[in-house]
Each structure stands twice: as C-alpha cells, then as structure tokens.
Protein backbone atom coordinates (compact mmCIF):
# COMPACT_ATOMS: atom_id res chain seq x y z
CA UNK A 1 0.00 0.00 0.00
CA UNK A 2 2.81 2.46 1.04
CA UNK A 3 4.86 1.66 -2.49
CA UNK A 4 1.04 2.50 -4.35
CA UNK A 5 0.68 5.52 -2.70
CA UNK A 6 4.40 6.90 -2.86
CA UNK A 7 3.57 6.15 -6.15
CA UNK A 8 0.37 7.84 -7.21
CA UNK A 9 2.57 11.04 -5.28
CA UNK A 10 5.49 11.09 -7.42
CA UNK A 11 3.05 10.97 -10.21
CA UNK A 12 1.32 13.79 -8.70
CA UNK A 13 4.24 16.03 -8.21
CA UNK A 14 5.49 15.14 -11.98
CA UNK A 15 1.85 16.58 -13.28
CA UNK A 16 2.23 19.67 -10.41
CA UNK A 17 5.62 20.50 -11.86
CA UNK A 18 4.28 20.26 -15.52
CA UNK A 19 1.39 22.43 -14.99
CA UNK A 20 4.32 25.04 -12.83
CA UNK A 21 5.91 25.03 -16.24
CA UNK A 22 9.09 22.80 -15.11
CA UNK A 23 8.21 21.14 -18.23
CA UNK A 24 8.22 23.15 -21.52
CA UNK A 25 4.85 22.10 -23.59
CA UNK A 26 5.79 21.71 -27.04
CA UNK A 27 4.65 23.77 -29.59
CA UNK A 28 2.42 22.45 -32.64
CA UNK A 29 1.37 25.09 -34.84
CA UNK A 30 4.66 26.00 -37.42
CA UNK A 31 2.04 28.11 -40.12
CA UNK A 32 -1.44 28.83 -40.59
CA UNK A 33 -2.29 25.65 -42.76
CA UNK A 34 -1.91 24.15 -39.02
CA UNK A 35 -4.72 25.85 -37.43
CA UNK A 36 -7.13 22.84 -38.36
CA UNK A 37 -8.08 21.24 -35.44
CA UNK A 38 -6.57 23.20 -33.09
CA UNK A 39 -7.20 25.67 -29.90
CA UNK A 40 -6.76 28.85 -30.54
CA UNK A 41 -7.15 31.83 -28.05
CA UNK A 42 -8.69 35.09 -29.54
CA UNK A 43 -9.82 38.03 -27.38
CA UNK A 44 -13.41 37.97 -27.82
CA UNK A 45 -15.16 40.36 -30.17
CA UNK A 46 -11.93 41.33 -32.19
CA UNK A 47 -10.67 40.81 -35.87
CA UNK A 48 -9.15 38.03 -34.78
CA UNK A 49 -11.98 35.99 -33.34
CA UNK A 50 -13.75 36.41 -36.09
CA UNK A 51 -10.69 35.59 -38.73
CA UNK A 52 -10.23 31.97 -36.02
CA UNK A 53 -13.80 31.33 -35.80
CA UNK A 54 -13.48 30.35 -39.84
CA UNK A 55 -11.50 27.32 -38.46
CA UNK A 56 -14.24 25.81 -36.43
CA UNK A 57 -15.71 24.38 -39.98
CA UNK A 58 -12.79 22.43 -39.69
CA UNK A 59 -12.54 21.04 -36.00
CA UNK A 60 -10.79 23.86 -34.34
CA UNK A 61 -12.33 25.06 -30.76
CA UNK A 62 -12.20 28.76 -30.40
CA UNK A 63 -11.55 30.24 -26.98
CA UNK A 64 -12.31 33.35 -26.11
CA UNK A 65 -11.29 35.27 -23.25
CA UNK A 66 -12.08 39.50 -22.46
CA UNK A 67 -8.24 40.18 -22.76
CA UNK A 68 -5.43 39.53 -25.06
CA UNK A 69 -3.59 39.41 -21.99
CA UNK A 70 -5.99 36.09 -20.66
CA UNK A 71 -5.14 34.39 -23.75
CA UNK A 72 -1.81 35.12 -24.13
CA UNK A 73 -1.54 33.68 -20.49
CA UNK A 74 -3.67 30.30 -21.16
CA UNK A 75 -1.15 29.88 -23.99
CA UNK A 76 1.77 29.92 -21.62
CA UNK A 77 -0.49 27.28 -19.60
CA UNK A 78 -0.80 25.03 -22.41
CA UNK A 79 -4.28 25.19 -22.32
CA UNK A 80 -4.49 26.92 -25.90
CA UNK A 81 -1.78 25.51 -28.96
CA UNK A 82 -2.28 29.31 -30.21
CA UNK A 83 -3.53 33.29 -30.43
CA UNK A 84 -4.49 35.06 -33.05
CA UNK A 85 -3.83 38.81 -32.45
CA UNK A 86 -2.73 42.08 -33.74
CA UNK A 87 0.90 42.38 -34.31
CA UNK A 88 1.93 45.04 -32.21
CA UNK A 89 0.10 43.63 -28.91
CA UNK A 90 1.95 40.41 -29.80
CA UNK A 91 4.95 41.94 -30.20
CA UNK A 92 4.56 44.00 -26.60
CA UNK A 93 3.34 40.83 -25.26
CA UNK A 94 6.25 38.30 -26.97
CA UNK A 95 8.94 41.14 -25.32
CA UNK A 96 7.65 40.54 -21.63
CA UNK A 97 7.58 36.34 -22.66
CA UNK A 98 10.66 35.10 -23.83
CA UNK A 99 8.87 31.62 -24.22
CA UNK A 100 6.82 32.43 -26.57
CA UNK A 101 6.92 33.41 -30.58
CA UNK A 102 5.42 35.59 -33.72
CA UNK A 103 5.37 33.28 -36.72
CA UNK A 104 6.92 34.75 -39.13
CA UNK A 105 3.94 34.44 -41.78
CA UNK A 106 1.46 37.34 -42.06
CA UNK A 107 -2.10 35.95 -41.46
CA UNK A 108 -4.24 38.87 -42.25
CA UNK A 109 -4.19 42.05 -43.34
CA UNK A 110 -6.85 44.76 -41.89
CA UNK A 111 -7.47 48.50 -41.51
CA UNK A 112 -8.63 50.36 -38.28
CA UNK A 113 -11.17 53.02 -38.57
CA UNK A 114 -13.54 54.46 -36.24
CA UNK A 115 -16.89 53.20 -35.55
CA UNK A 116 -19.62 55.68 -35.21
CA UNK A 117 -23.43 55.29 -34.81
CA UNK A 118 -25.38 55.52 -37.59
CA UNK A 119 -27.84 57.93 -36.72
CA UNK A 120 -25.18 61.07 -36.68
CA UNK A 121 -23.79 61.17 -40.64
CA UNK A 122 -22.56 64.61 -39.78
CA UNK A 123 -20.13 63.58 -36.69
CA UNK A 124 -18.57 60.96 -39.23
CA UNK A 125 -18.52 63.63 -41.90
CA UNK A 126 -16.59 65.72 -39.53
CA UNK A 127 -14.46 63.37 -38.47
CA UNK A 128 -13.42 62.14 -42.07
CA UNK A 129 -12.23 65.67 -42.67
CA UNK A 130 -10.24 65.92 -39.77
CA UNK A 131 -8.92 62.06 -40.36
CA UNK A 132 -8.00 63.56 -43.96
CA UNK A 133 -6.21 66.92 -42.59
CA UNK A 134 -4.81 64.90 -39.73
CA UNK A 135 -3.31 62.17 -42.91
CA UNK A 136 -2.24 65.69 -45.09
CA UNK A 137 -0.08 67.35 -42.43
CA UNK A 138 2.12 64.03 -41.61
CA UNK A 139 0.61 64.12 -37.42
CA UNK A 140 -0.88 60.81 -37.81
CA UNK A 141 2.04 59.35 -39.22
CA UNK A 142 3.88 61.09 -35.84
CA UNK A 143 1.56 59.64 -33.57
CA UNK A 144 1.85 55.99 -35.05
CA UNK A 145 6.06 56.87 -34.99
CA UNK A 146 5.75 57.42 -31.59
CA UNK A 147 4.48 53.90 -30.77
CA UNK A 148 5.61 51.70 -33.69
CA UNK A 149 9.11 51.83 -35.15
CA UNK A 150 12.36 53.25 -33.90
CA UNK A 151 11.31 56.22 -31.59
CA UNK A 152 8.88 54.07 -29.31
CA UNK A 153 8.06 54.19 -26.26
CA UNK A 154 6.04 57.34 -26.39
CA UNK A 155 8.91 59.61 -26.60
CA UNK A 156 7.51 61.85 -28.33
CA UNK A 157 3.46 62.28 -27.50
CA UNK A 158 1.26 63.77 -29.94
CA UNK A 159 1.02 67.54 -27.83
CA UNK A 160 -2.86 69.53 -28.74
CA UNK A 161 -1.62 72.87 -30.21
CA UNK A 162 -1.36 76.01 -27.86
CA UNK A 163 -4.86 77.65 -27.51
CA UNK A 164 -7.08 74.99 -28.78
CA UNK A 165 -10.90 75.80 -28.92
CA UNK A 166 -12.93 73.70 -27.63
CA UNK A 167 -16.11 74.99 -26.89
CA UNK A 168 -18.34 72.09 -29.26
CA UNK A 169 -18.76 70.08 -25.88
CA UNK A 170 -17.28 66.75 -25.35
CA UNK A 171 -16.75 63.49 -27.60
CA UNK A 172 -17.11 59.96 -25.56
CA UNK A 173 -14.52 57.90 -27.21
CA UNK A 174 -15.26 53.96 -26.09
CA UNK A 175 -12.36 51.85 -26.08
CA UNK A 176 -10.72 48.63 -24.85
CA UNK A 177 -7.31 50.05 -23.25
CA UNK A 178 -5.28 46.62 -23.12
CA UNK A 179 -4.52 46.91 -26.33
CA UNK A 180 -0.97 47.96 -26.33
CA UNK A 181 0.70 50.33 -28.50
CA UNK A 182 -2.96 51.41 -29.61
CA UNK A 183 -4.45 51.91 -25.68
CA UNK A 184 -3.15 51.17 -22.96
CA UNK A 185 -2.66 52.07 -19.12
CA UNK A 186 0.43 54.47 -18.37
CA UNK A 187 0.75 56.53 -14.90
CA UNK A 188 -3.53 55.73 -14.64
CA UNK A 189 -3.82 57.44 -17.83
CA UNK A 190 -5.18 55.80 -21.55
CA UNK A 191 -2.39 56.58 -23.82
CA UNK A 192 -1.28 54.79 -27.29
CA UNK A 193 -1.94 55.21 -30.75
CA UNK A 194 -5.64 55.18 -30.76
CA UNK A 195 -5.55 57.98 -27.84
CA UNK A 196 -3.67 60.48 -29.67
CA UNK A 197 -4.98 60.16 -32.81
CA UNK A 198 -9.04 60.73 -30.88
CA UNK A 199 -7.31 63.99 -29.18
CA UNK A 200 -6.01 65.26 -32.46
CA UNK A 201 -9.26 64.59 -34.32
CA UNK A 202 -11.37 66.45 -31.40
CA UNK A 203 -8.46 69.29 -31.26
CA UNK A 204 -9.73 70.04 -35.30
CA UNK A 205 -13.17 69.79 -34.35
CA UNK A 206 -13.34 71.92 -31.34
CA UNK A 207 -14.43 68.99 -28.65
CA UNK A 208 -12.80 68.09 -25.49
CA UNK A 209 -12.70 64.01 -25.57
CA UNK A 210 -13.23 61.85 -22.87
CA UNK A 211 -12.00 57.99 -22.65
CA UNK A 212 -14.17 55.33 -21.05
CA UNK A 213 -12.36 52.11 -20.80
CA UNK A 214 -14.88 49.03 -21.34
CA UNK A 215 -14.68 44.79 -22.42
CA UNK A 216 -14.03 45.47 -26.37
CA UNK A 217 -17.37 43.27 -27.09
CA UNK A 218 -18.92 46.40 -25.41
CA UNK A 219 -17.96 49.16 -27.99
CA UNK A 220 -20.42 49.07 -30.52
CA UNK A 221 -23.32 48.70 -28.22
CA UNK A 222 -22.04 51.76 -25.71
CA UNK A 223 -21.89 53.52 -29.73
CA UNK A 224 -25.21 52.53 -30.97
CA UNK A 225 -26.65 53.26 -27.42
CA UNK A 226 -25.50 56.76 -27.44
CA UNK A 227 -23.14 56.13 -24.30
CA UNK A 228 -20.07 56.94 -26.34
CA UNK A 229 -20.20 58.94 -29.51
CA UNK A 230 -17.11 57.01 -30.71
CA UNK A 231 -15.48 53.46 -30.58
CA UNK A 232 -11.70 53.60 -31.22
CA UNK A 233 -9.85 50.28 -30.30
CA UNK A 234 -7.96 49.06 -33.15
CA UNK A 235 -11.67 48.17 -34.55
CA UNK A 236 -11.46 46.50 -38.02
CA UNK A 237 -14.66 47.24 -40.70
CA UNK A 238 -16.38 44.30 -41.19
CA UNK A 239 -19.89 43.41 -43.10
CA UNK A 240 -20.94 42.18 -39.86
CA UNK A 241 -20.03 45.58 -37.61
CA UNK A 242 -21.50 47.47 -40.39
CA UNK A 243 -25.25 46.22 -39.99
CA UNK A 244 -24.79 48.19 -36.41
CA UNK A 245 -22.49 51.00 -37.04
CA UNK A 246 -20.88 53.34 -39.97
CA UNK A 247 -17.04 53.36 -39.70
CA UNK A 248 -15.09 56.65 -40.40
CA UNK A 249 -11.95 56.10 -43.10
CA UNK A 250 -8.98 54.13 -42.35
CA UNK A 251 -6.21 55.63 -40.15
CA UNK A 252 -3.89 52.96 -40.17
CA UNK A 253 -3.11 48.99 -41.63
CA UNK A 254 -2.06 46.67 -39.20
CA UNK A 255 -1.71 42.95 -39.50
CA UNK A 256 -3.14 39.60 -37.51
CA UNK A 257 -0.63 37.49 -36.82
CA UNK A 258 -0.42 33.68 -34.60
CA UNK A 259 1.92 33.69 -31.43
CA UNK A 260 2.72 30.62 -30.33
CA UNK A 261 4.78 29.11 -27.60
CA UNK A 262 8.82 28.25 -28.54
C-alpha cells in the first residue's frame, strides 16, 4: 500500500511541476495551414476571433477570453496551442515572454477606422475631414512613430496645439485600453496610438474628448446606445459591424498574426 501511494505522489508532483511550467509544452502550430483542429485563443469580439472562428468548420475550438492578456496567459499554460492577435500587442506581449513566438507568416491584413453610430452622418462627416487633414499634415504618421518603429516608447506624445478651442462640448470615445501600442494604461492614464490620434481629431473639431475604458465586445453597443459617440480600439470594418455601425476612413493597416509558444 505504502509503495502504491508513494507512487500515485510522485506521479502527482510530476503533473504539479508540468502544470508550474518545469516542463516546456511543445509547440504544434509552425504556419497557418496548421490551425485545423486546433485551440486557438482570440480576445473575444476582435478581428481576430472572427478571422479563427473560420477554423471551427474544420474542427478547431475557439476560446475566447475579455483580454489579449488572458489568452496570451492560457497559452503559456498550455491550455491553448495558439492566439491570433494584432501584431503590435503580440509583439509588446512576446517582449515581456521570452517563451513564446510571432510566426513569421502574415495571417491577415486589416485596416482600423472608427466606428460611429449611424444615426449622426454629420459627426462621421466631420471626423473624415479631420482624419483627412490629420493624414495631409504628416501628425498621424507622428503619432503611429511614436508607438511603432524606432522612436517608441512614447517619446515623443502627440502635444494639442497652444490655444485649442474647444467649446463644441465633449466626444465619448469607447475603447478597450489593453490593447498595447494602440491603448493602454500608463501613470492611470489611456495613452497609445488610438488615444492620440481621438485627441487630435477632437483638437480640429473643437471637442474636449473623454476615454471610457470598457470589455471590447462592449464598444459598438455603448456607440449605438449613445453612451459613447465614438469606438476607437484598433476596430477592423467588417460586413458584420456594419449592420450596427458606420465606420469613419482608415487611419492605419495593421496585421493579424499567430503567437505561439517556442
């Protein structure tokens, strides 16, 4: 009895060590033709969700989880063989991992714009001409600099120009901020890509804006319900967003990509 049980305890402390990550999990997805009939972790709500949930046709279990960060974690955990995510919250989250990976492939290519309720044509009207003045004068391209590329880090922050008018009220801009470099948490403040660029666009248009931080799958309704007059979080157009919402044009491209573990 006392050989069974020391046993079943060395068998227990093997599986306790595994699970502590004594033991690396192997990695099984090299490319995206192995996706089939795998798990793959997707923040819920996001391009990528709905680029993975194409794989379910072909035995592949979607998980989803409120944050990239959730996902990236169960994939550390073994609990997911993959995530599907933007590229630069992969690569933020990859630098703080060192067991974990970017394939090298691209696996989509997508535009952000932002989402705006259908019912106010002239607010996306305005904003398109700020988007377009903003594009013209080279400060989105600064504000994107500042995140993505050499000068990172937010060296550099997009800064509203001296005497600013903005006596047109306030804009609610609804947003996901774990979404690093687009929004995210710095010193209690929502900084990042997506941040700037809703300050400049308000700073043309005379508004004062206002963040409020919410689950991403939460954006279009706090937009459609007028809680927010906005939704900027690295939000994709898709058919399916646009039977709720009108997008504004693109500001940037950005690209999906698979992290996986080493």
């Amino acid at each position: 009895m006392k050989k069974i049980i020391a046993v079943i305890a060395a068998f227990c402390m093997t599986a306790a060590l595994a699970a502590c990550g004594s033991k690396p999990i192997p990695n099984t997805v090299f490319s995206a033709d192995d996706l089939p009939g795998k798990s793959i972790g997707v923040q819920l709500g996001t391009t990528g969700d709905i680029y993975a949930s194409d794989y379910e046709a072909e035995g592949s279990v979607i998980e989803r989880y409120s944050k990239g960060a959730d996902a990236i974690q169960a994939l550390k955990q073994g609990k997911i063989d993959c995530v599907i995510i933007d590229e630069q919250p992969a690569k933020a989250f990859v630098a703080k991992n060192d067991d974990l990976t970017i394939l090298d492939e691209e696996f989509a290519l997508e535009e952000y714009a932002i989402c705006l309720s259908k019912d106010n044509k002239e607010l996306t009207d305005k904003i398109n001409k700020a988007l377009d003045e903003l594009k013209s004068d080279g400060t989105i391209d600064s504000i994107i600099a500042n995140y993505i590329g050499d000068d990172t880090k937010g060296k550099s922050p997009y800064v509203s120009p001296e005497g600013t008018d903005r006596s047109n009220g306030t804009l609610t801009m609804a947003t996901n901020a774990a979404f690093e470099p687009y929004e995210f948490y710095s010193n209690q403040q929502i900084v990042g890509i997506d941040a700037e660029m809703a300050q400049a666009v308000c700073d043309k248009l005379g508004y004062e804006l206002k963040i409020e931080d919410m689950e991403f799958d939460a954006i279009i309704n706090a937009v459609t319900s007028g809680k927010a007059d906005m939704g900027v979080a690295g939000m994709t157009v898709t058919d399916e967003r646009l039977l709720s919402v009108d997008f504004s044009t693109p500001y940037t491209t950005a690209t999906q990509v698979i992290v996986v573990r080493k």
